[in-house]
Protein backbone atom coordinates (compact mmCIF):
# COMPACT_ATOMS: atom_id res chain seq x y z
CA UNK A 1 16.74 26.56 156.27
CA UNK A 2 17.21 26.87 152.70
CA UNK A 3 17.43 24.01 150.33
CA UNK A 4 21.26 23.06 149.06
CA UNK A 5 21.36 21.58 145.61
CA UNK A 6 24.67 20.23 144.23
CA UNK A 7 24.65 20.51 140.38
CA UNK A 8 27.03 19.62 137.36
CA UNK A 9 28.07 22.17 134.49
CA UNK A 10 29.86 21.11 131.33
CA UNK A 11 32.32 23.19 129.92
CA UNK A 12 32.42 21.98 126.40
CA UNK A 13 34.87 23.57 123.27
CA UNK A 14 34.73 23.14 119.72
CA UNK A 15 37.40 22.75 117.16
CA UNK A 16 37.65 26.57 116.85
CA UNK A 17 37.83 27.20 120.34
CA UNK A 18 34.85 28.25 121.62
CA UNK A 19 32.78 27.27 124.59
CA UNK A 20 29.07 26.09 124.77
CA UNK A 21 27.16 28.63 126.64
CA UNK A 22 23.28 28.20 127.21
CA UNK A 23 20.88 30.91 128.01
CA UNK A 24 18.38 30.19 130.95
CA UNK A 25 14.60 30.43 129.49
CA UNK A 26 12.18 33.30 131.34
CA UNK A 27 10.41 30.22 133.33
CA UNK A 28 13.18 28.72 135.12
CA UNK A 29 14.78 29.93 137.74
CA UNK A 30 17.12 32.67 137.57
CA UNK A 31 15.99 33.57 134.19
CA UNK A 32 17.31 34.98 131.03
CA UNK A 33 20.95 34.91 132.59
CA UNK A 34 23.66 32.49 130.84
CA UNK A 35 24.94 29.19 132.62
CA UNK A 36 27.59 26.44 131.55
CA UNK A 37 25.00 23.63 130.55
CA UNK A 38 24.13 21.03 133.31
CA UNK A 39 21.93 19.83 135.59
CA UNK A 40 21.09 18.29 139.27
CA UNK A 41 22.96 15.30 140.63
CA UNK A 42 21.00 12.73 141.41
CA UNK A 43 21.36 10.05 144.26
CA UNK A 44 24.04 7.58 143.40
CA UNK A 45 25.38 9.17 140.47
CA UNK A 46 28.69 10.11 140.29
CA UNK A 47 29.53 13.89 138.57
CA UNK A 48 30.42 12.39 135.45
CA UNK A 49 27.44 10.36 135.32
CA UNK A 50 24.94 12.89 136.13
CA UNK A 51 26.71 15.57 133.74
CA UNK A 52 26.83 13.34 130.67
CA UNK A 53 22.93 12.28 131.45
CA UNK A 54 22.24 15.69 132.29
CA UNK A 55 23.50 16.72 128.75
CA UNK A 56 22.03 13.59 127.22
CA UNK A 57 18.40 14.87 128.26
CA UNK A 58 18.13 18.89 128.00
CA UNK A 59 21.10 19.11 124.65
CA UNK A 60 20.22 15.60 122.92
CA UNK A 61 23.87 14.93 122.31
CA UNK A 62 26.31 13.16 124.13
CA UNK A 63 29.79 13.96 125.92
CA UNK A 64 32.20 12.40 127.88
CA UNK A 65 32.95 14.07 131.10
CA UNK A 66 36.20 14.61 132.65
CA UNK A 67 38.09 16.08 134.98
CA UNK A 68 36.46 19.05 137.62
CA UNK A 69 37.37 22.27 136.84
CA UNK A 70 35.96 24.45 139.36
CA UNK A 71 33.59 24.07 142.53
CA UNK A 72 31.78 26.92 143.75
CA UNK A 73 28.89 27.15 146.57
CA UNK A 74 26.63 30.26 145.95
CA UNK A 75 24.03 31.13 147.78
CA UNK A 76 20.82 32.35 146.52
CA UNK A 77 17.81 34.31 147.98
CA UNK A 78 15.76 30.95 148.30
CA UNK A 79 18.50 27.93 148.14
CA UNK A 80 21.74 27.05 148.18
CA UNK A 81 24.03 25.64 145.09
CA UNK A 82 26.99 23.64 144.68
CA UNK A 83 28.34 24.13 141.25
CA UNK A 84 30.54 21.74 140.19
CA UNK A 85 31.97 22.23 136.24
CA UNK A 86 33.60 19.99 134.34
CA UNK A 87 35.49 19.93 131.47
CA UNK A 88 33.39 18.02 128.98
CA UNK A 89 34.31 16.31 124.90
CA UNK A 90 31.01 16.53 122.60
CA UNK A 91 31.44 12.94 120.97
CA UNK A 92 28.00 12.54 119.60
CA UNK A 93 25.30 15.00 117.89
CA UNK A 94 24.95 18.48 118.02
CA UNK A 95 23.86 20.53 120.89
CA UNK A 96 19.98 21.53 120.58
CA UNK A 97 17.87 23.87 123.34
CA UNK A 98 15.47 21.58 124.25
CA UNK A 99 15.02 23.60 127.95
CA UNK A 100 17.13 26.90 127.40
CA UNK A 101 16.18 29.95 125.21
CA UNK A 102 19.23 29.62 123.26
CA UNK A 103 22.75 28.09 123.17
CA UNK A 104 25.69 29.92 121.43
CA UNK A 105 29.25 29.44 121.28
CA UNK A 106 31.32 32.14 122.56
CA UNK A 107 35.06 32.39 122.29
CA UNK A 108 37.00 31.87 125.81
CA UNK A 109 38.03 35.83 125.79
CA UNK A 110 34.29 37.12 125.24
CA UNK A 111 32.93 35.07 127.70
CA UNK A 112 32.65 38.05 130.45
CA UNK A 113 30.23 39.91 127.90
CA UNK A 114 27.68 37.55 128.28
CA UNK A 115 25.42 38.21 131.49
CA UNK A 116 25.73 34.90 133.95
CA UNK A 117 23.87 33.54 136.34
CA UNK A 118 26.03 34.14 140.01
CA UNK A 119 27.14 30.87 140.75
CA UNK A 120 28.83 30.72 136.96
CA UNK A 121 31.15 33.47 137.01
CA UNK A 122 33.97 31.63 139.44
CA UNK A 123 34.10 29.01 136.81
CA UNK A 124 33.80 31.45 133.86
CA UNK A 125 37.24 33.54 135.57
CA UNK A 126 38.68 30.34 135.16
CA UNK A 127 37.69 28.78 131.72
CA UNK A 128 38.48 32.29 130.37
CA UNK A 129 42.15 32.51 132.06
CA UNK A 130 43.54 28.74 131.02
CA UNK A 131 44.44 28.49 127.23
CA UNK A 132 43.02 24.93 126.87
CA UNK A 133 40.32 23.56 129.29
């Protein structure tokens, strides 16, 4: 039986529009393929909770998490994951890759071009087709 793991993703914009995407280092799992920032929920936590320490450890800034934007479940070859992204407001620092290879902002239209890791692209379809997440 394969492993499920239920994880957080924050969809974060800037002032001009464009959303945080983070590039998966060659040692992690599903390498070099492009995610919505996040992590793993831990017992307890709420999503909010977990996203906002999630972003706190691996970006070393901080956002408040809101509302869920998309859920997905995507299996893998050797687990299964609950994706669950939210719509997230940097209000503190600026996002560094302290885990990924790099982090870029992309504007909501160009998103597609960027190779993503499977369980993103639901919530990509849908960050790229509302005007204001």
């Amino acid at each position: 039986m394969k492993k499920k793991v239920k994880v957080v993703a924050a969809v974060i914009e800037n002032e001009h529009n464009e959303i945080l995407c983070a590039l998966r280092a060659h040692d992690m799992l599903i390498p070099n393929m492009w995610e919505f920032p996040g992590g793993k929920v831990e017992e307890g936590e709420n999503l909010q909770e977990a996203l906002e320490r999630e972003i706190t450890e691996e970006l070393e800034c901080e956002i408040k998490a809101c509302e869920v934007i998309n859920r997905n479940t995507h299996e893998y070859d050797t687990f299964i994951i609950e994706l669950i992204s939210l719509k997230a407001e940097l209000i503190k620092g600026t996002p560094v890759a302290t885990e990924h290879a790099k982090l870029i902002w992309m504007p909501r239209e160009n998103l597609e071009s960027l190779v993503w890791a499977p369980a993103d692209i639901p919530a990509v379809r849908d960050v790229m087709n509302q005007v204001n997440i």
